[in-house]
PDB file of N, CA and C in Angstrom:
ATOM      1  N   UNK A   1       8.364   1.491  -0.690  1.00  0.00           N
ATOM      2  CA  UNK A   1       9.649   0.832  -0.576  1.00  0.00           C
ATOM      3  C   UNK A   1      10.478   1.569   0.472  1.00  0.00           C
ATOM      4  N   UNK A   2      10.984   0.711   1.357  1.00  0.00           N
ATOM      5  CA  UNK A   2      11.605   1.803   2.760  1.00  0.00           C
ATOM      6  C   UNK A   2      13.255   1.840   1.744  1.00  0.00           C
ATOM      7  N   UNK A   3      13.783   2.533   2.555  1.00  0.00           N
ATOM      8  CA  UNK A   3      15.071   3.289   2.576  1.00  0.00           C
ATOM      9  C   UNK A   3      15.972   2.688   3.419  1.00  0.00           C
ATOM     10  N   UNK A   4      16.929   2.378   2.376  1.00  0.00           N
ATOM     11  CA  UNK A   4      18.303   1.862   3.009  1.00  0.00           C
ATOM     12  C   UNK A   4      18.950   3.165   3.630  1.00  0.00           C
ATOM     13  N   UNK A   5      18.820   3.196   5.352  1.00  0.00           N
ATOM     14  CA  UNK A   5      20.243   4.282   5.671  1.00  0.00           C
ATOM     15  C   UNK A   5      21.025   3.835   6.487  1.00  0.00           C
ATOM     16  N   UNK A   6      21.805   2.122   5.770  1.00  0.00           N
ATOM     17  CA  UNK A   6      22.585   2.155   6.470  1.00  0.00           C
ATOM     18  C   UNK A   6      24.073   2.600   5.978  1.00  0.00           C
ATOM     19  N   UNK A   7      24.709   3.427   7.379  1.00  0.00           N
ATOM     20  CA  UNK A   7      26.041   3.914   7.105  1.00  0.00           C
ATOM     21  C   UNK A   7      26.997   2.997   6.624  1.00  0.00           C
ATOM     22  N   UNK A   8      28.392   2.794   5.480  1.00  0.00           N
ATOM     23  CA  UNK A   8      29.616   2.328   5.796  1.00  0.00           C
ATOM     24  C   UNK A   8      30.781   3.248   5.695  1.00  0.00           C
ATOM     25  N   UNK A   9      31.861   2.439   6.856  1.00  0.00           N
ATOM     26  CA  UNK A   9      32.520   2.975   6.377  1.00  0.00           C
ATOM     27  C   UNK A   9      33.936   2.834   5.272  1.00  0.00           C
ATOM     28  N   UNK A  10      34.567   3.710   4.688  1.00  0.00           N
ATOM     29  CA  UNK A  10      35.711   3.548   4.076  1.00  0.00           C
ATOM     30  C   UNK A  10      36.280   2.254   4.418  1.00  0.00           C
ATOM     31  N   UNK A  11      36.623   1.623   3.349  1.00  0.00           N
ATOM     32  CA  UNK A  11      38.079   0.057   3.915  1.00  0.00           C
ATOM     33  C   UNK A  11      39.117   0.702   4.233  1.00  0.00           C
ATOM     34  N   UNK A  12      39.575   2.250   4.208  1.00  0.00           N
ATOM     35  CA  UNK A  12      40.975   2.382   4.975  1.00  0.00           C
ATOM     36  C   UNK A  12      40.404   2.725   6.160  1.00  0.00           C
ATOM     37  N   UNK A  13      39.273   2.636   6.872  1.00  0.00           N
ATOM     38  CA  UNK A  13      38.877   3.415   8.272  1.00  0.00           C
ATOM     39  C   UNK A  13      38.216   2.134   8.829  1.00  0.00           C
ATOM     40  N   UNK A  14      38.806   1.986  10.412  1.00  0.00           N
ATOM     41  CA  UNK A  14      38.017   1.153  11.600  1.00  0.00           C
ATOM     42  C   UNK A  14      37.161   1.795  12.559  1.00  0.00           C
ATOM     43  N   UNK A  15      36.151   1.417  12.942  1.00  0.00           N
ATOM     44  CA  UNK A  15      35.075   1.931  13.926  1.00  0.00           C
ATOM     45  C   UNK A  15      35.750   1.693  15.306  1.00  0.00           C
ATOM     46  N   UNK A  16      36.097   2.305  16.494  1.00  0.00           N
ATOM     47  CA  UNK A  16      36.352   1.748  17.250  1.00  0.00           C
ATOM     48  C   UNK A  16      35.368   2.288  18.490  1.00  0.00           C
ATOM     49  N   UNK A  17      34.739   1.814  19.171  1.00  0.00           N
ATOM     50  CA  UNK A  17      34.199   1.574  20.444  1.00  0.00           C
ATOM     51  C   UNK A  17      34.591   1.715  21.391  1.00  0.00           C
ATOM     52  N   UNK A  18      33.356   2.141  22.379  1.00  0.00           N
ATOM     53  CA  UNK A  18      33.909   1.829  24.273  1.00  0.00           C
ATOM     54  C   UNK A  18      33.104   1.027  24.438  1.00  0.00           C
ATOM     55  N   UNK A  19      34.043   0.529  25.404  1.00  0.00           N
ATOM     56  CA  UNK A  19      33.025  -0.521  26.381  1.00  0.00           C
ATOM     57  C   UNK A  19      33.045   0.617  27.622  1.00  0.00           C
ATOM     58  N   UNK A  20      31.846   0.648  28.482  1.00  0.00           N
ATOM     59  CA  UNK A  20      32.428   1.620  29.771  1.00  0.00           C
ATOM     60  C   UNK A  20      32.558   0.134  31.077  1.00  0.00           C
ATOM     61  N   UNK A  21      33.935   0.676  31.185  1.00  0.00           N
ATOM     62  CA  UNK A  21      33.874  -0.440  32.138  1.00  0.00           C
ATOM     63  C   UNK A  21      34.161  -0.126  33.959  1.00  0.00           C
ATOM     64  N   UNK A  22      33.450   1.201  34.164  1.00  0.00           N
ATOM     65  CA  UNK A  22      33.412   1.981  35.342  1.00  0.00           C
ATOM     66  C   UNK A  22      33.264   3.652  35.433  1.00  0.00           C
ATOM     67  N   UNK A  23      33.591   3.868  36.532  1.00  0.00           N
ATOM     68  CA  UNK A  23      33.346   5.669  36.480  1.00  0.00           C
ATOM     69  C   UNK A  23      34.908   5.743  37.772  1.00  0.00           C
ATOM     70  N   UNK A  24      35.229   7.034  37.743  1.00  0.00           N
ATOM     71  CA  UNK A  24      36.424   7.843  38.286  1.00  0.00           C
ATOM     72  C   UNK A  24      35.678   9.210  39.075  1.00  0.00           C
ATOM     73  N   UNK A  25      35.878   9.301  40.133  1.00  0.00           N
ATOM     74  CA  UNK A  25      35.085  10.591  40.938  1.00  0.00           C
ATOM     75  C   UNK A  25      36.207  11.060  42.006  1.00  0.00           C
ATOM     76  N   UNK A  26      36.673  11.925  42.366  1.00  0.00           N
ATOM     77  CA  UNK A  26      37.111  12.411  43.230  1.00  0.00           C
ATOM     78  C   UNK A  26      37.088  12.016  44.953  1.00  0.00           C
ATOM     79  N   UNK A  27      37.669  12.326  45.930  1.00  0.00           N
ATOM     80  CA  UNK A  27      37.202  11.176  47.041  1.00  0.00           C
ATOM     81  C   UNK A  27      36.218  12.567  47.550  1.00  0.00           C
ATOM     82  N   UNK A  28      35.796  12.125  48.593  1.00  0.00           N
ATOM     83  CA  UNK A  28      35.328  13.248  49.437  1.00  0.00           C
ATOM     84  C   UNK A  28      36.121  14.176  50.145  1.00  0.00           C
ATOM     85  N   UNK A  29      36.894  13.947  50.673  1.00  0.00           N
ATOM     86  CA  UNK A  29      38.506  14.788  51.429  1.00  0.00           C
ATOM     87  C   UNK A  29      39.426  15.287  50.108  1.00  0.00           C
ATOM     88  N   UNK A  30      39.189  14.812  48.607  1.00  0.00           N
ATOM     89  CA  UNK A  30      40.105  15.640  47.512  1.00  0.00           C
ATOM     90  C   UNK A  30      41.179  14.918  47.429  1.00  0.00           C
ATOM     91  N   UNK A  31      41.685  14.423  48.148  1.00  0.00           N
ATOM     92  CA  UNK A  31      43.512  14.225  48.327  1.00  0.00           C
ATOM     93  C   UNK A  31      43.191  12.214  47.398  1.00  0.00           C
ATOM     94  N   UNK A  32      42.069  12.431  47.155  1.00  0.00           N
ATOM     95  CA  UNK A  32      42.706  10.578  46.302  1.00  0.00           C
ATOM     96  C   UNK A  32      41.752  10.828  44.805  1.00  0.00           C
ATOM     97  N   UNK A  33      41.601   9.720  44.135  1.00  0.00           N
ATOM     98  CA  UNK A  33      41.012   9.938  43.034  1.00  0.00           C
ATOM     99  C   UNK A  33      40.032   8.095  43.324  1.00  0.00           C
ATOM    100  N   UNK A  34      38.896   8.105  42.827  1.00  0.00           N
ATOM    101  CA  UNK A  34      38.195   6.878  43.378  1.00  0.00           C
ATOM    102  C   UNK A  34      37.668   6.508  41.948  1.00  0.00           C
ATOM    103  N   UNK A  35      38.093   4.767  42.017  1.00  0.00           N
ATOM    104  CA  UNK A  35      37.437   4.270  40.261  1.00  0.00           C
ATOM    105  C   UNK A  35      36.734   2.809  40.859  1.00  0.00           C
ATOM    106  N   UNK A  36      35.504   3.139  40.540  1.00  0.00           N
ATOM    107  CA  UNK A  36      34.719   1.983  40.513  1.00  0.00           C
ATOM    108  C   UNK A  36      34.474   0.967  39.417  1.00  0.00           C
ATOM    109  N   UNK A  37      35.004  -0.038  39.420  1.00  0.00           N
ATOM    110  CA  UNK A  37      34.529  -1.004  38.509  1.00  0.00           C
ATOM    111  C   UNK A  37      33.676  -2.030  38.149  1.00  0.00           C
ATOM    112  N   UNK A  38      32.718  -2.010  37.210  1.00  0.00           N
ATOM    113  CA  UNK A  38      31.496  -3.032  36.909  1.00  0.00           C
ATOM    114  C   UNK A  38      32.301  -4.617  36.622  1.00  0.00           C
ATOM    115  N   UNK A  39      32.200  -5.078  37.890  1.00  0.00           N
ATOM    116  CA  UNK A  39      33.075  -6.356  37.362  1.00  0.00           C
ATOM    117  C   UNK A  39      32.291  -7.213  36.406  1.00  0.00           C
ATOM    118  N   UNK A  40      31.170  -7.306  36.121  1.00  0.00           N
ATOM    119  CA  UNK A  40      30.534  -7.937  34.753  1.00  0.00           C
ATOM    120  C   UNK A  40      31.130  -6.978  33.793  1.00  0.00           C
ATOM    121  N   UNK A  41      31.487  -5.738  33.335  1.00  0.00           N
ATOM    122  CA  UNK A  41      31.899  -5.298  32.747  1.00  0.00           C
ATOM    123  C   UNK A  41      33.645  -5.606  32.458  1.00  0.00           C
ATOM    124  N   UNK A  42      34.373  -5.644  33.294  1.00  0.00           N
ATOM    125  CA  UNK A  42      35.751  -6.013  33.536  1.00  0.00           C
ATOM    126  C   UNK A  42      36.099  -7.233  33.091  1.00  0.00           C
ATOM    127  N   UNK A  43      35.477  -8.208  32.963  1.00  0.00           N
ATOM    128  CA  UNK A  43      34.997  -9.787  32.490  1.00  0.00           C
ATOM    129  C   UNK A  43      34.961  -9.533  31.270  1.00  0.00           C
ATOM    130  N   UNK A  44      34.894  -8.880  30.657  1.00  0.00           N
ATOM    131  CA  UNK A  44      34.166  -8.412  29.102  1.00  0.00           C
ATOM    132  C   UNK A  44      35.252  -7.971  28.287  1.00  0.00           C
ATOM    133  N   UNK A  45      36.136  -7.436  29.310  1.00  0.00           N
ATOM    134  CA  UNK A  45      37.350  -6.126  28.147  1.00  0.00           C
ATOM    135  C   UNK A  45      38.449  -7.211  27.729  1.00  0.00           C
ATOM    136  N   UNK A  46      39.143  -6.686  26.574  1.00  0.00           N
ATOM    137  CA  UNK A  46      40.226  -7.612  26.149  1.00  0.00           C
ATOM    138  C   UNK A  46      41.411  -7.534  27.410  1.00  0.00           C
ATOM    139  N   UNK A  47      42.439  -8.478  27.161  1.00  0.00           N
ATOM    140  CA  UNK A  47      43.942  -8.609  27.475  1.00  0.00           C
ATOM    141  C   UNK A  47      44.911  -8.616  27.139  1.00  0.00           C
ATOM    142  N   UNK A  48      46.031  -7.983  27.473  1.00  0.00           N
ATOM    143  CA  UNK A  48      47.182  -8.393  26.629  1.00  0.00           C
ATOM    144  C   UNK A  48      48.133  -8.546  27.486  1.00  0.00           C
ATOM    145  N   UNK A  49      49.364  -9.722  27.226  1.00  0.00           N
ATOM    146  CA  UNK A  49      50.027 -10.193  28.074  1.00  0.00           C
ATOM    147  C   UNK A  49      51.723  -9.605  27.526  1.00  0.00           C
ATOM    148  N   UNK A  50      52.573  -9.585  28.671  1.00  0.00           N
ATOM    149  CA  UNK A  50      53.601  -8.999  28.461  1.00  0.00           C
ATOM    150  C   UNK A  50      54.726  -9.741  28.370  1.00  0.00           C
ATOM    151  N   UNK A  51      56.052  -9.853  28.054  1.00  0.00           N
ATOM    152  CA  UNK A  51      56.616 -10.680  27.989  1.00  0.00           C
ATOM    153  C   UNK A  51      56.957 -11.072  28.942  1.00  0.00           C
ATOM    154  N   UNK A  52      57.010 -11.082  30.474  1.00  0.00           N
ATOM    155  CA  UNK A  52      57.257 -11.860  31.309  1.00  0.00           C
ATOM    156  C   UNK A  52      55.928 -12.023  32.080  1.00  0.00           C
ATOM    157  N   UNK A  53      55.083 -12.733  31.109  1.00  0.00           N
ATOM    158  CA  UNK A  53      53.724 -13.570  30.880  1.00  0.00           C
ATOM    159  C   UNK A  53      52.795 -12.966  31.969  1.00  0.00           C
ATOM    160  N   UNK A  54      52.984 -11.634  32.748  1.00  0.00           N
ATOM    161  CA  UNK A  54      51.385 -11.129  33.353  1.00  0.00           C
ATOM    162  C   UNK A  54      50.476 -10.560  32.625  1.00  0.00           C
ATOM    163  N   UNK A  55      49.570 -10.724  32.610  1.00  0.00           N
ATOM    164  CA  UNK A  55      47.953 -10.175  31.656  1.00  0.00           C
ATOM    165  C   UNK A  55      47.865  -8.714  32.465  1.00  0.00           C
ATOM    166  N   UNK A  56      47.129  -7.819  31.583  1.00  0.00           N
ATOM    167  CA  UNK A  56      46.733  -6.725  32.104  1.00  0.00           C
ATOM    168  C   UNK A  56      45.497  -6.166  30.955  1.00  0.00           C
ATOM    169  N   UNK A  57      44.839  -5.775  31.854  1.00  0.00           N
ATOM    170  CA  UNK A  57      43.695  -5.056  31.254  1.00  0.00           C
ATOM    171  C   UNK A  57      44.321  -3.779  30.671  1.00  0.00           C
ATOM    172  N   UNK A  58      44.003  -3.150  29.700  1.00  0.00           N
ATOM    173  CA  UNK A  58      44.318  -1.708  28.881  1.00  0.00           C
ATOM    174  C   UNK A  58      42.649  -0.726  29.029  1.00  0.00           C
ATOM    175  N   UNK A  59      42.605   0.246  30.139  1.00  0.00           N
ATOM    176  CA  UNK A  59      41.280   0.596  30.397  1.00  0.00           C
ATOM    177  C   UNK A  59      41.821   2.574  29.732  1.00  0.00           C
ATOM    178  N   UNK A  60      40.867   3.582  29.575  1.00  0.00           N
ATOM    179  CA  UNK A  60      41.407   4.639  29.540  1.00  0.00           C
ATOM    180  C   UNK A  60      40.679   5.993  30.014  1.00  0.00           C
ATOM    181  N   UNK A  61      40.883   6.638  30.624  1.00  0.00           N
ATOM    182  CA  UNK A  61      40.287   7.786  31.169  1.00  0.00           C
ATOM    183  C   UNK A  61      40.735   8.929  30.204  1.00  0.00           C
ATOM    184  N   UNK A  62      39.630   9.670  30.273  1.00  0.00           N
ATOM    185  CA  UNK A  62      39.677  11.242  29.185  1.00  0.00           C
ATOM    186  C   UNK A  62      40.324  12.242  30.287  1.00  0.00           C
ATOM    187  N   UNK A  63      41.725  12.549  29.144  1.00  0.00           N
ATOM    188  CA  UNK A  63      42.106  13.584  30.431  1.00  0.00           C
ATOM    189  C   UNK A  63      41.579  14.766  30.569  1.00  0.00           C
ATOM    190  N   UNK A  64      41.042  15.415  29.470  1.00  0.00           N
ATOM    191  CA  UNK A  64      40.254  16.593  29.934  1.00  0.00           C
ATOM    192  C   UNK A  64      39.258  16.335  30.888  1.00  0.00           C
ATOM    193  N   UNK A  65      38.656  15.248  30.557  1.00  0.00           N
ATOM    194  CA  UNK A  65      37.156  14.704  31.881  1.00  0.00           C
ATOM    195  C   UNK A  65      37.631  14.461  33.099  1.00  0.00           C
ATOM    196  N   UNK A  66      38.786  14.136  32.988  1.00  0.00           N
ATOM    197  CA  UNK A  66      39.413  13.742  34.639  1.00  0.00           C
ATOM    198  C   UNK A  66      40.065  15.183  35.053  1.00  0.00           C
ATOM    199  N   UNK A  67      40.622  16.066  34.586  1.00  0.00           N
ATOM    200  CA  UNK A  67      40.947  17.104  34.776  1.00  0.00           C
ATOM    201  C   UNK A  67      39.511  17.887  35.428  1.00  0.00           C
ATOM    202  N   UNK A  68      38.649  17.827  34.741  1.00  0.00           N
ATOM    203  CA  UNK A  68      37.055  19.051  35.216  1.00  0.00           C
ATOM    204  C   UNK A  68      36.781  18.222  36.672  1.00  0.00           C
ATOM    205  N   UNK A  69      36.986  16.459  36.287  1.00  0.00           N
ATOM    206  CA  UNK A  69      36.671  15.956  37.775  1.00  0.00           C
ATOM    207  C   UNK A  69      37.663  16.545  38.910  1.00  0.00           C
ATOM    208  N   UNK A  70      38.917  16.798  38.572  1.00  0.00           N
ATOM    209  CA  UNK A  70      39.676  16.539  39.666  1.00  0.00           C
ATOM    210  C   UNK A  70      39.904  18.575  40.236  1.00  0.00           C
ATOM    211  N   UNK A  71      39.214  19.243  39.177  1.00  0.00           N
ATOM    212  CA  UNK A  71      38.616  20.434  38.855  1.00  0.00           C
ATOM    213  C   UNK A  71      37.071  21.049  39.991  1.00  0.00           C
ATOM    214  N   UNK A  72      36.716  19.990  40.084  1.00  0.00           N
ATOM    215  CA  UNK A  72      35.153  20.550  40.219  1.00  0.00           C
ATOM    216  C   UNK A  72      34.223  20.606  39.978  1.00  0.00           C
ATOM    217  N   UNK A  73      34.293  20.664  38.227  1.00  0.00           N
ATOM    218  CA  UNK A  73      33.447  20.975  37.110  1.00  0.00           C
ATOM    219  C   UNK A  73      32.770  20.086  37.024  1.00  0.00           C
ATOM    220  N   UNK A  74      33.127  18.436  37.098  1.00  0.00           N
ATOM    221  CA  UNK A  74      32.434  17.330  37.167  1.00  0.00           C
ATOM    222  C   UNK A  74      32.554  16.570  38.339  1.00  0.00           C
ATOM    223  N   UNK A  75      31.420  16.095  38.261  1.00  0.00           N
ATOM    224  CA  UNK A  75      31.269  15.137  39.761  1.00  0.00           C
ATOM    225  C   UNK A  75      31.751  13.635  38.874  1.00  0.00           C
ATOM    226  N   UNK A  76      31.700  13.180  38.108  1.00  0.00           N
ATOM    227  CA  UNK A  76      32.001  12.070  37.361  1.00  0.00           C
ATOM    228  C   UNK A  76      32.565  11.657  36.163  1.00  0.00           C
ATOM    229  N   UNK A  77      33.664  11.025  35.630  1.00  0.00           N
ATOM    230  CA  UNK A  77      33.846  10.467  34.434  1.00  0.00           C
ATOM    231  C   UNK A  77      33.692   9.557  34.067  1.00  0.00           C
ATOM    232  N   UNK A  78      34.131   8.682  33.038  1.00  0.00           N
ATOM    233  CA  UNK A  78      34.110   7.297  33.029  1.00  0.00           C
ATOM    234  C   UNK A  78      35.169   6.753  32.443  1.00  0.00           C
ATOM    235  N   UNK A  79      35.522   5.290  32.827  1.00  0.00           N
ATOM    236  CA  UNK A  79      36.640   4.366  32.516  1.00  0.00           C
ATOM    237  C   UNK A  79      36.280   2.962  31.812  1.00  0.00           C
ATOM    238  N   UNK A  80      36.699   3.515  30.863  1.00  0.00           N
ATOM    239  CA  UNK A  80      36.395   2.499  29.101  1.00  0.00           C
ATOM    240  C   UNK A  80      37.913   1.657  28.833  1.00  0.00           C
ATOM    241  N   UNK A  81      37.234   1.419  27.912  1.00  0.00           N
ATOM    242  CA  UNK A  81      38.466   0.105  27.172  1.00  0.00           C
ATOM    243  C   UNK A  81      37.701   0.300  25.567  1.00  0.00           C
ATOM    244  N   UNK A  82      39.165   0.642  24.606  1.00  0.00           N
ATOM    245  CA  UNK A  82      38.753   1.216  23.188  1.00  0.00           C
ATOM    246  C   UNK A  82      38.686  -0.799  22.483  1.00  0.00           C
ATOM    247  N   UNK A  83      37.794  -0.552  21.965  1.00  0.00           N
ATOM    248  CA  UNK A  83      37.150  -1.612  21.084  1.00  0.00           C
ATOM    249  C   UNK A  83      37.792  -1.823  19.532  1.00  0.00           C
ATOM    250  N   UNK A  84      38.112  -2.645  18.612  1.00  0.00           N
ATOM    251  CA  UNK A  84      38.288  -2.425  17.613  1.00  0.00           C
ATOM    252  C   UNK A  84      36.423  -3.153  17.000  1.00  0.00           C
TER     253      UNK A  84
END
């Protein structure tokens, strides 16, 4: 008889997710910051609209990860959008 391992969680707790919907790298000259976006990915992330009705994507970069990028430490981060 196999084994149930599947996880749940708590009803007071939500799972939330990334989508990665690009990467953030430094330029080559230093002086800019460069974000590439998977536009099949960008197609994908939610919206939310503001009251004087423009849409905007809500995407988010890790500031410690963008810090090591803009550091040295990393050649790359990435740019997500949190999931519920």
């Amino acid at each position: 008889m196999p084994k149930n391992n599947q996880k749940t969680m708590p009803e007071n707790q939500t799972e939330t997710t990334n989508l990665l919907v690009g990467y953030v790298r430094k330029s080559n000259a230093g002086g800019a910051v460069k974000i590439s976006i998977n536009t099949d990915a960008f197609s994908d992330c939610a919206t939310y609209v503001t009251s004087d009705g423009q849409a905007y994507v809500p995407l988010v970069i890790s500031l410690a990860a963008l810090e090591k990028v803009l550091a040295g430490e990393r050649a790359v981060t990435t740019l997500s959008q949190l999931q519920d």
